[in-house]
N, C-alpha and C. Protein backbone atom coordinates (compact mmCIF):
# COMPACT_ATOMS: atom_id res chain seq x y z
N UNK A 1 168.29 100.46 31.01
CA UNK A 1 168.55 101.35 32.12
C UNK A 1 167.69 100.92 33.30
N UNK A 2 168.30 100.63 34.22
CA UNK A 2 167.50 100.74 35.56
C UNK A 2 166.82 101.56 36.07
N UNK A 3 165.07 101.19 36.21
CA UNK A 3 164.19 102.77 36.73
C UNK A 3 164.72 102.72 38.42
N UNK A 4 164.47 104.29 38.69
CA UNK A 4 164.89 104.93 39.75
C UNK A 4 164.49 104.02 41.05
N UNK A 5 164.67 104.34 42.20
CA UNK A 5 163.74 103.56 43.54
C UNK A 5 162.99 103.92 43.41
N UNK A 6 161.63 103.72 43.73
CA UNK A 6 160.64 104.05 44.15
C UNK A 6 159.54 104.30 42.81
N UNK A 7 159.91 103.92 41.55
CA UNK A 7 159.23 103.87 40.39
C UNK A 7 158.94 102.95 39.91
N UNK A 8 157.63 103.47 39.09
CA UNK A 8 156.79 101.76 39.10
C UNK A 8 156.85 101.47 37.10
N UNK A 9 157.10 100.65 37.21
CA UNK A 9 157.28 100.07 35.58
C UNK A 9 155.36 99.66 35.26
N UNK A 10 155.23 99.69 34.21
CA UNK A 10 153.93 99.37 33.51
C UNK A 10 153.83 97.98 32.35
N UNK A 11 153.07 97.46 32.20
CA UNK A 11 153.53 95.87 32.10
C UNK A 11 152.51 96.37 30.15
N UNK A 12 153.34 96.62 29.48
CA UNK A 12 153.18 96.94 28.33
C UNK A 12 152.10 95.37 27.52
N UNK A 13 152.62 94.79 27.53
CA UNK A 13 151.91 93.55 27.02
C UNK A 13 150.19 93.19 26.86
N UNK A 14 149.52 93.53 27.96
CA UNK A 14 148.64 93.54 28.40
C UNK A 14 147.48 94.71 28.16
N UNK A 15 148.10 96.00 27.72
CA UNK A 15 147.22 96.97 27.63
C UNK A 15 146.78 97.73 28.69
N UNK A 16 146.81 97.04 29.47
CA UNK A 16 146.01 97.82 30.87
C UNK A 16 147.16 98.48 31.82
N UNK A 17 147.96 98.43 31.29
CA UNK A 17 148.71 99.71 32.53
C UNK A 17 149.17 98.67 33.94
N UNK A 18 149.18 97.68 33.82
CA UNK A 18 149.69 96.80 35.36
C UNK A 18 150.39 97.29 36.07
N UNK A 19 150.58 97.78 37.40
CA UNK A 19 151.49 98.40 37.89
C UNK A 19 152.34 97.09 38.69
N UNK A 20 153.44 97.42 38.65
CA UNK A 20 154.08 96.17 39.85
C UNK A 20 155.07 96.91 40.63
N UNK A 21 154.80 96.33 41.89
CA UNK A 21 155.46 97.09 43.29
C UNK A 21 156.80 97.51 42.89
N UNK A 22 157.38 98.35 43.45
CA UNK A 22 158.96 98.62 42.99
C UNK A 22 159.83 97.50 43.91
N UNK A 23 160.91 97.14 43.44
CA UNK A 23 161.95 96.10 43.83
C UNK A 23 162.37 96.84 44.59
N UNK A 24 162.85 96.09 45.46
CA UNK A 24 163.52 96.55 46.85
C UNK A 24 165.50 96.69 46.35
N UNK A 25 165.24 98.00 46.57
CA UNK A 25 166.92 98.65 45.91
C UNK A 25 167.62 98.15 47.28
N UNK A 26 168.91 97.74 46.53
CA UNK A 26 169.94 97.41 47.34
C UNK A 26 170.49 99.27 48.20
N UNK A 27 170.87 98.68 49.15
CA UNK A 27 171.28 100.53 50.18
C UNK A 27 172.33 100.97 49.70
N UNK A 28 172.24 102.44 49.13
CA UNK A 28 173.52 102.85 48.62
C UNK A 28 174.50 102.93 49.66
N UNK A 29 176.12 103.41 48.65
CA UNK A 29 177.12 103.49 49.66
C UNK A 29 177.00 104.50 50.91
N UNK A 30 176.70 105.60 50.45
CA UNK A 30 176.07 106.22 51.47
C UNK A 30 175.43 105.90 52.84
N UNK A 31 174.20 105.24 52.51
CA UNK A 31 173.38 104.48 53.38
C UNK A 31 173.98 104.12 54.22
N UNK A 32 175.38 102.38 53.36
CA UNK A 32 175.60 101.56 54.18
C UNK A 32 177.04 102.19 55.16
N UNK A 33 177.47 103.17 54.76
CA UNK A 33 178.16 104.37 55.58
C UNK A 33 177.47 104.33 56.99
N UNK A 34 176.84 105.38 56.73
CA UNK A 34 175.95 105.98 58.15
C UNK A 34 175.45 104.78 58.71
N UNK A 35 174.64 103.83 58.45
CA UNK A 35 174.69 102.79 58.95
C UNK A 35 175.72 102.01 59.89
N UNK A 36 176.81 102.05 59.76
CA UNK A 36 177.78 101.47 60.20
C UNK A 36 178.40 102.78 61.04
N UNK A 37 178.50 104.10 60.20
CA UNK A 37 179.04 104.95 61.61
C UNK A 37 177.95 104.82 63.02
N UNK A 38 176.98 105.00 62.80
CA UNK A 38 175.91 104.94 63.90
C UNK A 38 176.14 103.94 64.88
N UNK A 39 176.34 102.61 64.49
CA UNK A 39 176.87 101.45 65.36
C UNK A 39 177.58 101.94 65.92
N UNK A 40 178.53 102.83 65.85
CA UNK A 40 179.99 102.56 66.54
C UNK A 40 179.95 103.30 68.35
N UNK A 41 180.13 102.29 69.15
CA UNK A 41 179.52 102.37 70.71
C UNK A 41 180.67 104.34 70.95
N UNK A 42 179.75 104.47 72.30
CA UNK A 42 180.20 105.56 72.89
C UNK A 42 181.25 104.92 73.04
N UNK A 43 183.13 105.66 72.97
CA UNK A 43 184.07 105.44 73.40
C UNK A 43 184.78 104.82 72.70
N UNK A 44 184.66 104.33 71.46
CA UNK A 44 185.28 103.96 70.49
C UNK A 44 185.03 104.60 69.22
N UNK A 45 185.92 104.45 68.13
CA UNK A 45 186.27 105.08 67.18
C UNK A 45 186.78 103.90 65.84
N UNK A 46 186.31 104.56 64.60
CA UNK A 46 186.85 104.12 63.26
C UNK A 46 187.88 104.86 62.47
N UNK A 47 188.30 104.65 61.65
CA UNK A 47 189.04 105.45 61.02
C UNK A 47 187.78 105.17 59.72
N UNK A 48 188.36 106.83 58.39
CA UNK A 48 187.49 106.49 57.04
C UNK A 48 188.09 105.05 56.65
N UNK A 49 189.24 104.82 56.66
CA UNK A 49 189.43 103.29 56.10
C UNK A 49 189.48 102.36 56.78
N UNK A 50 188.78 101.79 57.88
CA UNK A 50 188.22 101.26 58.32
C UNK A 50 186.87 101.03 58.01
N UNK A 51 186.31 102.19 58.09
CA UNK A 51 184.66 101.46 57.54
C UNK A 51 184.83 101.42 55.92
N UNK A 52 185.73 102.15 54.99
CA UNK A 52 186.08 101.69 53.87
C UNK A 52 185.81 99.74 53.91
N UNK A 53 187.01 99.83 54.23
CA UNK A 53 187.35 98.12 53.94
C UNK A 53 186.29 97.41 54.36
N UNK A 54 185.60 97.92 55.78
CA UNK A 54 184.22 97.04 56.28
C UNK A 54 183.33 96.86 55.09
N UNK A 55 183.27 98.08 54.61
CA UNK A 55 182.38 98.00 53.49
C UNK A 55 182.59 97.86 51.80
N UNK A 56 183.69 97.52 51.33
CA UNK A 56 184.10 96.97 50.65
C UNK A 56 184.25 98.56 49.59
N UNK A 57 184.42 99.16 50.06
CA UNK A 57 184.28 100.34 49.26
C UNK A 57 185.63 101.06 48.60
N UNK A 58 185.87 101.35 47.72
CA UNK A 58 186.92 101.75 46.75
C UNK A 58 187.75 102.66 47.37
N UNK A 59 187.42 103.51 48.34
CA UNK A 59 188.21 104.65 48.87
C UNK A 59 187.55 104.97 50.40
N UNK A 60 188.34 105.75 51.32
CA UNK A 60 187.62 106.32 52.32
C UNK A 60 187.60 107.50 51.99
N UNK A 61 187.74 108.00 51.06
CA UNK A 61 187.36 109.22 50.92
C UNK A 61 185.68 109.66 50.38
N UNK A 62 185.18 108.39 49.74
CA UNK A 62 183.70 108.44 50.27
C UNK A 62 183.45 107.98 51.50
N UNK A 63 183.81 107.88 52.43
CA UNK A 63 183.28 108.01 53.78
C UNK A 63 183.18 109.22 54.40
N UNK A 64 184.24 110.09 54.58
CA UNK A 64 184.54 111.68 54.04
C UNK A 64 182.98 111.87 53.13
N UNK A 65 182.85 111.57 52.32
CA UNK A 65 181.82 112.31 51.75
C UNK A 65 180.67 112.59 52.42
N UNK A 66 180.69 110.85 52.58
CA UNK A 66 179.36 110.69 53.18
C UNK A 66 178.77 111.82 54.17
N UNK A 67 179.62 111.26 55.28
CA UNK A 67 179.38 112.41 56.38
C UNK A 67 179.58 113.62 56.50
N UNK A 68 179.65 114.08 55.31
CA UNK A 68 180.26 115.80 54.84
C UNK A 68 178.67 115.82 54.77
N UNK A 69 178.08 115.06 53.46
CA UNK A 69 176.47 115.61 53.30
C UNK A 69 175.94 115.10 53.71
N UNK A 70 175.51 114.67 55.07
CA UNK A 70 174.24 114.24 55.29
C UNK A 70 173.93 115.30 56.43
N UNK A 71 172.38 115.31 56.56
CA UNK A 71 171.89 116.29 57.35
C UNK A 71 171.24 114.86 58.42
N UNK A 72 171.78 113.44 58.37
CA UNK A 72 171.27 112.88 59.56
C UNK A 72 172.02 112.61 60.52
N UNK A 73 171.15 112.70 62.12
CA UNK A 73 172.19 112.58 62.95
C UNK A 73 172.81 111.23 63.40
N UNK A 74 174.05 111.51 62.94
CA UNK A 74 175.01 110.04 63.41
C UNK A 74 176.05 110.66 64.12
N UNK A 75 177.15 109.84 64.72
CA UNK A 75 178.41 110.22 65.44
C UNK A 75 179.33 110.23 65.01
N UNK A 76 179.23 111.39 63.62
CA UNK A 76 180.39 111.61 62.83
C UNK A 76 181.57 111.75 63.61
N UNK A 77 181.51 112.45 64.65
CA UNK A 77 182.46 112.71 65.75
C UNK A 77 183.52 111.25 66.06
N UNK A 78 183.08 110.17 66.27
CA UNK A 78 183.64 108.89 66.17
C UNK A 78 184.63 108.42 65.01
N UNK A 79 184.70 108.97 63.93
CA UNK A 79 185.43 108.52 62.68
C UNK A 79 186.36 109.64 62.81
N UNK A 80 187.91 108.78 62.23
CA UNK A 80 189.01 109.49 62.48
C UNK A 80 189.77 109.18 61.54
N UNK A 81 190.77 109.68 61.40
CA UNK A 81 192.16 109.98 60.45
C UNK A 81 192.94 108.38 60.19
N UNK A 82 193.50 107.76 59.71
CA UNK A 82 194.02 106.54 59.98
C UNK A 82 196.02 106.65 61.04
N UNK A 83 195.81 107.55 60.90
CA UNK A 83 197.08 107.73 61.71
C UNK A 83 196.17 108.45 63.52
N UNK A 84 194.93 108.35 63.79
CA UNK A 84 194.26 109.13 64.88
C UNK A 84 193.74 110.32 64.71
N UNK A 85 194.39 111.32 63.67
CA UNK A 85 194.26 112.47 63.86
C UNK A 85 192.81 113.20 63.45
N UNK A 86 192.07 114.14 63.86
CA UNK A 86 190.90 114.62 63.35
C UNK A 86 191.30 115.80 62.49
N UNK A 87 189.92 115.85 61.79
CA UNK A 87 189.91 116.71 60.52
C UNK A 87 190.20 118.20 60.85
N UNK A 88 190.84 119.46 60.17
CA UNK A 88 191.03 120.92 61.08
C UNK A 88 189.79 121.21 61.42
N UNK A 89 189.11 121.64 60.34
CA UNK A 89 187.72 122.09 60.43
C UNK A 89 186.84 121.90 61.77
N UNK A 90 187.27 120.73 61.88
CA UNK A 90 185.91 120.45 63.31
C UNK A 90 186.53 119.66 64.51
N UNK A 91 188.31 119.71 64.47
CA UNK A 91 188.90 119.32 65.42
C UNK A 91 188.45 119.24 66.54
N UNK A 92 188.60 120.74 67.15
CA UNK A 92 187.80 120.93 68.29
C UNK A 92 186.48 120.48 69.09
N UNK A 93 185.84 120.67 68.24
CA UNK A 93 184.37 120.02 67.90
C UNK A 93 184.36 118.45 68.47
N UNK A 94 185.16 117.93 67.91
CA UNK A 94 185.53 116.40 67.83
C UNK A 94 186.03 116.01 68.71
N UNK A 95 186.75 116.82 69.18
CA UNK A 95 187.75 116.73 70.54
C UNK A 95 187.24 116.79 71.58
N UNK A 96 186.40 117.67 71.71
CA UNK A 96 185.34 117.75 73.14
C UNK A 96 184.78 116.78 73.00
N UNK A 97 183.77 116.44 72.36
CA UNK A 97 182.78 115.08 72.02
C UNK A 97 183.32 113.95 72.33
N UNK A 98 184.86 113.64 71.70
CA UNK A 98 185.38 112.50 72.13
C UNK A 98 185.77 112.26 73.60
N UNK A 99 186.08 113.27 73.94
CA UNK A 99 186.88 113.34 75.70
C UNK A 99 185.50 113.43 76.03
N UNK A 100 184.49 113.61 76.07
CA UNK A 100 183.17 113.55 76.61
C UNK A 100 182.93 112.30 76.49
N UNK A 101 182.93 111.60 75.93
CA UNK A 101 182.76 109.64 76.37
C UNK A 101 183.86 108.64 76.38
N UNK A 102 184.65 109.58 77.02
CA UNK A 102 186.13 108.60 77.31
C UNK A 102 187.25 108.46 75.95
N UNK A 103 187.15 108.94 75.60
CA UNK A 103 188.47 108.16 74.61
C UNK A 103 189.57 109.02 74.70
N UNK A 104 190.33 108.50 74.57
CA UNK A 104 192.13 108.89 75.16
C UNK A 104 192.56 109.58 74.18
N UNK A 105 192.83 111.00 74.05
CA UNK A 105 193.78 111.71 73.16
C UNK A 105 195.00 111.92 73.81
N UNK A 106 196.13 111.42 73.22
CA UNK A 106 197.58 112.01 73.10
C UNK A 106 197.77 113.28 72.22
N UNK A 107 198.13 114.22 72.39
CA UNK A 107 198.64 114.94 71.41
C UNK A 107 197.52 115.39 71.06
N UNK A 108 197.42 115.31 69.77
CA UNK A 108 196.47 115.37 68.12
C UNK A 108 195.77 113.75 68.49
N UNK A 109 196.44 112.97 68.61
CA UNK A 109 195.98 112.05 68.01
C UNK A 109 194.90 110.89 69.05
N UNK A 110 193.86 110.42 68.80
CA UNK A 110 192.95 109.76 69.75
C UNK A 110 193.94 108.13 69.50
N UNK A 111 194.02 107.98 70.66
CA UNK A 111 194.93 106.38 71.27
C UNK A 111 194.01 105.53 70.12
N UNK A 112 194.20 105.20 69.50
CA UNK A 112 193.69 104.11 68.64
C UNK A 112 194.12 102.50 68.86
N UNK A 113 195.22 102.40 69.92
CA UNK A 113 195.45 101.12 70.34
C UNK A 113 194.23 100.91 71.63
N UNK A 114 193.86 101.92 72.01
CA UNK A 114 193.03 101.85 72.91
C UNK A 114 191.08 101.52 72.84
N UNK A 115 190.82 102.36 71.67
CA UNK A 115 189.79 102.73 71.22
C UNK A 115 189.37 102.61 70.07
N UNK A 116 189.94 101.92 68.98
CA UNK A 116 189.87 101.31 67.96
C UNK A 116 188.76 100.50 67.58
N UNK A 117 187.58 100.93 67.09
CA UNK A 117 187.06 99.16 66.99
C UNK A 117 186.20 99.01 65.58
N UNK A 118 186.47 97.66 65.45
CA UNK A 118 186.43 97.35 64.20
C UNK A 118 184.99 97.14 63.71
N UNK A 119 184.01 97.04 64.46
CA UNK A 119 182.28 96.92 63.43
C UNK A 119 182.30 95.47 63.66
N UNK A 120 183.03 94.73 63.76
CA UNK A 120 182.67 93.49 64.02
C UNK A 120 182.94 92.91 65.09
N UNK A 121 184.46 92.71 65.41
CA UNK A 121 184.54 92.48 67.21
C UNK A 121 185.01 93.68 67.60
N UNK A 122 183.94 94.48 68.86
CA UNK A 122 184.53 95.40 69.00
C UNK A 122 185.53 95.65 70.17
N UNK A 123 186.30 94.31 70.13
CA UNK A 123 187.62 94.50 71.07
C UNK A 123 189.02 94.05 70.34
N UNK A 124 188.65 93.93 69.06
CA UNK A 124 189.95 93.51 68.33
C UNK A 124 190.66 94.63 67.83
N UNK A 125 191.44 95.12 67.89
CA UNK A 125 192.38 96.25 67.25
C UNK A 125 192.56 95.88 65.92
N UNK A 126 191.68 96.69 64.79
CA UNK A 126 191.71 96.96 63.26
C UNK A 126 192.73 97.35 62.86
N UNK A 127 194.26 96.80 62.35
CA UNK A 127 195.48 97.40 61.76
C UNK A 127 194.89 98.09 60.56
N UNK A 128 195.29 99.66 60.53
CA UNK A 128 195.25 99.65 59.37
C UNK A 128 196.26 99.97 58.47
């Protein structure tokens, strides 16, 4: 079993209790989530499967997660529906925020041919 982050193994052999530094844990999915929402410039937008696929991750519905629980501040407001559309719950919410740094809503839906960007070039339009 793998010990936790931040726990220190004891070097049995020796008798004396050796402590050795803890290994540097790879960043959970989580992490590398918020990480990547945070990048995303004023005025552009991701979809959850978009930073899915950026991040090689099984579903966007942990991206959804992610930013459901975290109490840190990122620009959840920036991540969107893959068809444009925002979540009911915090539509509104989202909607002001977004029209507050430019991005183009039609309808429901934020112009994603417009404002789309992918984490890596952020002028290439991400099909998703």
């Amino acid at each position: 079993m793998e010990p936790r982050f931040g726990s220190r193994s004891t070097a049995a052999s020796s008798g004396k209790g050796t402590e050795t530094a803890p290994a540097q844990a790879a960043p959970s999915a989580a992490q590398r989530i918020l990480a990547l929402v945070a990048r995303i410039p004023s005025g552009r937008v991701m979809t959850y499967g978009d930073i899915a696929d950026a991040l090689g991750l099984a579903s966007p519905r942990q991206v959804g997660r992610a930013l459901a629980t975290t109490d840190l501040e990122v620009p959840w407001h920036r991540v969107v529906r893959s068809d444009g559309t925002m979540a009911e719950h915090v539509r509104d919410r989202q909607r002001q925020l977004l029209l507050s740094e430019g991005v183009g809503i039609v309808g429901e839906r934020v112009d994603l041919e417009t404002h789309q960007w992918s984490g890596a070039t952020p002028n290439r339009r991400h099909t998703t």
